[in-house]
Protein backbone atom coordinates (compact mmCIF):
# COMPACT_ATOMS: atom_id res chain seq x y z
CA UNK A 1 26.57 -16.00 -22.32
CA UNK A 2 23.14 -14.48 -22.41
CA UNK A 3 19.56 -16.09 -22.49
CA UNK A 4 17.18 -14.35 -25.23
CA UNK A 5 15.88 -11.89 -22.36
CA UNK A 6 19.50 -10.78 -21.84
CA UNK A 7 19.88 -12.41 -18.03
CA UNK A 8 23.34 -14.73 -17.53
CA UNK A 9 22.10 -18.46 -18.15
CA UNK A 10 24.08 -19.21 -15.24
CA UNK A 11 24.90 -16.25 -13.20
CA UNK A 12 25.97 -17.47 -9.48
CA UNK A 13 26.43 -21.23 -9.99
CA UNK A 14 25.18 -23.00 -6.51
CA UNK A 15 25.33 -20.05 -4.38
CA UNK A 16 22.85 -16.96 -3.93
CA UNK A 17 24.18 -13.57 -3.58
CA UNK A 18 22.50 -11.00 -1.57
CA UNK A 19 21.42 -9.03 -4.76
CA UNK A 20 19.66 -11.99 -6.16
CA UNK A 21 17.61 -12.42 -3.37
CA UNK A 22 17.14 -8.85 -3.26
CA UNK A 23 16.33 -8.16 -6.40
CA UNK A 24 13.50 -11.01 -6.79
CA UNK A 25 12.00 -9.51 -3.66
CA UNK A 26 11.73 -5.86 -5.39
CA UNK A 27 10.12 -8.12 -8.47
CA UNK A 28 7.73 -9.24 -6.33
CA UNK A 29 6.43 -5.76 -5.05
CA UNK A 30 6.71 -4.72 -8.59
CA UNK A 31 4.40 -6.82 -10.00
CA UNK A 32 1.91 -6.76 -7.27
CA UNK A 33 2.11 -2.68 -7.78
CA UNK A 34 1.63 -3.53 -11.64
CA UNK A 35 -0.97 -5.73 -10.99
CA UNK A 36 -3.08 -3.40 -8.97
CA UNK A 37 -2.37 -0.49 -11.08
CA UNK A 38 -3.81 -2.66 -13.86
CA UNK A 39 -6.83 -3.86 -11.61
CA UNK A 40 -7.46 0.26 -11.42
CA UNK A 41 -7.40 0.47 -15.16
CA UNK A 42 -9.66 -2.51 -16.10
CA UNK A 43 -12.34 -1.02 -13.01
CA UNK A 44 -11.37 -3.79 -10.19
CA UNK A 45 -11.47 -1.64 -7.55
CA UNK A 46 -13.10 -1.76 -3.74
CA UNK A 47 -14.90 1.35 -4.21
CA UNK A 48 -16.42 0.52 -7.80
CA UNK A 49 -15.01 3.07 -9.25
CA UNK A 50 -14.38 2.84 -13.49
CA UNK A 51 -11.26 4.06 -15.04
CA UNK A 52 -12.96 6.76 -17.48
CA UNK A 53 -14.18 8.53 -13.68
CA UNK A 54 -10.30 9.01 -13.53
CA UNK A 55 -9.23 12.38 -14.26
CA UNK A 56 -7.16 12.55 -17.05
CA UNK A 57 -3.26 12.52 -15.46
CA UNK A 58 -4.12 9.84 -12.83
CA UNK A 59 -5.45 8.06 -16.47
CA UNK A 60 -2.00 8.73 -17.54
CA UNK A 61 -0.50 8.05 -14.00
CA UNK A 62 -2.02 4.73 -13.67
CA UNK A 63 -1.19 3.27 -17.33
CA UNK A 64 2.08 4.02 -17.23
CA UNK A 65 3.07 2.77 -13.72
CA UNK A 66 1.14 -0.28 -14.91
CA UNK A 67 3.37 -1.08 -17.87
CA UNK A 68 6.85 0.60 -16.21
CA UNK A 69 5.93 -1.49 -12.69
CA UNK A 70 5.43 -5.33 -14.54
CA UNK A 71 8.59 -4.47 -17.13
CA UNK A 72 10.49 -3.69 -14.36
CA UNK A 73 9.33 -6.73 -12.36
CA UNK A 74 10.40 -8.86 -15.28
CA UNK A 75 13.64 -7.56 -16.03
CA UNK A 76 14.54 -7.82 -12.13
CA UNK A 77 13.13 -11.20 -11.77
CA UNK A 78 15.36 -13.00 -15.13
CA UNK A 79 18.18 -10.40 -14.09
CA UNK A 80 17.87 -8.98 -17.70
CA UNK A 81 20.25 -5.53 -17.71
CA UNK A 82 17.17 -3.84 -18.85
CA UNK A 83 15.66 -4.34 -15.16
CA UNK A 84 17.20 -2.22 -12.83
CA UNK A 85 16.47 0.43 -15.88
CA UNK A 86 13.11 -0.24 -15.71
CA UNK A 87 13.16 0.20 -12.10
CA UNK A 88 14.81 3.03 -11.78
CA UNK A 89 12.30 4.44 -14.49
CA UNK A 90 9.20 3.26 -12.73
CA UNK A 91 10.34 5.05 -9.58
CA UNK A 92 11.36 8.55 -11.70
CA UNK A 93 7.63 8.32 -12.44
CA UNK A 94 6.32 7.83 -9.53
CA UNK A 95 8.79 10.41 -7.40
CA UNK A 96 8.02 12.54 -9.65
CA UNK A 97 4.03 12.43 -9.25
CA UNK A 98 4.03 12.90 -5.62
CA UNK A 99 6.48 15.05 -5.33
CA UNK A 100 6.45 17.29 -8.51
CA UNK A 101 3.05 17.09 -9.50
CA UNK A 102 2.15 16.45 -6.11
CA UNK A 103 -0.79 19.13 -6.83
CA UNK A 104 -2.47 16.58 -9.51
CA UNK A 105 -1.48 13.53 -7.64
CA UNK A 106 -1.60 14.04 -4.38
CA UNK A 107 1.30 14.38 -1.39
CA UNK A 108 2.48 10.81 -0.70
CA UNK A 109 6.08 11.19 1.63
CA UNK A 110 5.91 7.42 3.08
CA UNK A 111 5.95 5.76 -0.54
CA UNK A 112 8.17 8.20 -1.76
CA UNK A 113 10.67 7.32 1.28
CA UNK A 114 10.03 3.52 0.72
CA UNK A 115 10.68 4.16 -3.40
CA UNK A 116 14.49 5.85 -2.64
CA UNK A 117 15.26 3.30 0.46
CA UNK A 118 14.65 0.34 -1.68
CA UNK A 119 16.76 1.76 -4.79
CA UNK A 120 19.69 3.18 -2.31
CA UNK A 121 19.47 -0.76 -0.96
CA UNK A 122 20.04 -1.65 -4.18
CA UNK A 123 22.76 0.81 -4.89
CA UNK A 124 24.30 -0.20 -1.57
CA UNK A 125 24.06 -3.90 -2.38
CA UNK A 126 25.31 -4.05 -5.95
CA UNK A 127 28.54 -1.79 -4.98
CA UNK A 128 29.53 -4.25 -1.89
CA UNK A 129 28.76 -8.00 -4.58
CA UNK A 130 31.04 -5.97 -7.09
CA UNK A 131 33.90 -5.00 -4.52
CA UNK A 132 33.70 -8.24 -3.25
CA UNK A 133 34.12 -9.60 -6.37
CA UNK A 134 36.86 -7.35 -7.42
CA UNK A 135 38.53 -8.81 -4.22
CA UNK A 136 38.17 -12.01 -5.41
């Protein structure tokens, strides 16, 4: 049984699995990303700078890593099947600006290395709760 988000009205009963926890961390650095990419985009930014002083990809860059970042936040936060989606779309972008277009964007190594640590954690995480509960 599903809520109207898609996320299991009751998905682990009393006790919190490692993923859970996990996951609701991740939506928590999600939507603080979100939120400052959409702080860049409405011109809240230390160094006063607007959004139309953007050059046109990081105008690009920064929209869509708002709305990917707080979907993705959501999803993992209600547990929707859509989340970890999202997530794993939000970090395709943003690999793929520092590292691909890393000429437009800019070089960025450390976030890049934080982006595939968190999602192999993930990856790691969700294999062990579903072996385990095979076992079970």
């Amino acid at each position: 049984m599903s809520d109207a988000l898609g996320a299991p009205l009751s998905p682990h009963g009393s006790k919190l699995s490692l993923v859970f926890i996990f996951m609701r961390l991740v939506a928590c650095l999600l939507l603080a990303a979100g939120l400052a990419r959409a702080c860049q985009i409405l011109g809240i930014t230390p160094d006063g700078r607007t959004f139309s002083d953007l050059v046109p990809a990081w105008r690009a860059g920064a929209t869509t890593l708002a709305l990917a970042d707080l979907f993705a936040a959501v999803g993992l936060w209600v547990e929707a099947g859509w989340g970890p989606v999202m997530w794993a779309v939000a970090v395709a972008i943003e690999v793929s600006m520092y590292t691909v277009f890393a000429d437009l964007f800019g070089a960025h190594p450390l976030l890049v290395a934080a982006h595939a640590a968190l999602f192999c954690a993930f990856l790691l995480l969700t294999f062990f709760e579903w072996r385990r509960m095979r076992l079970d």
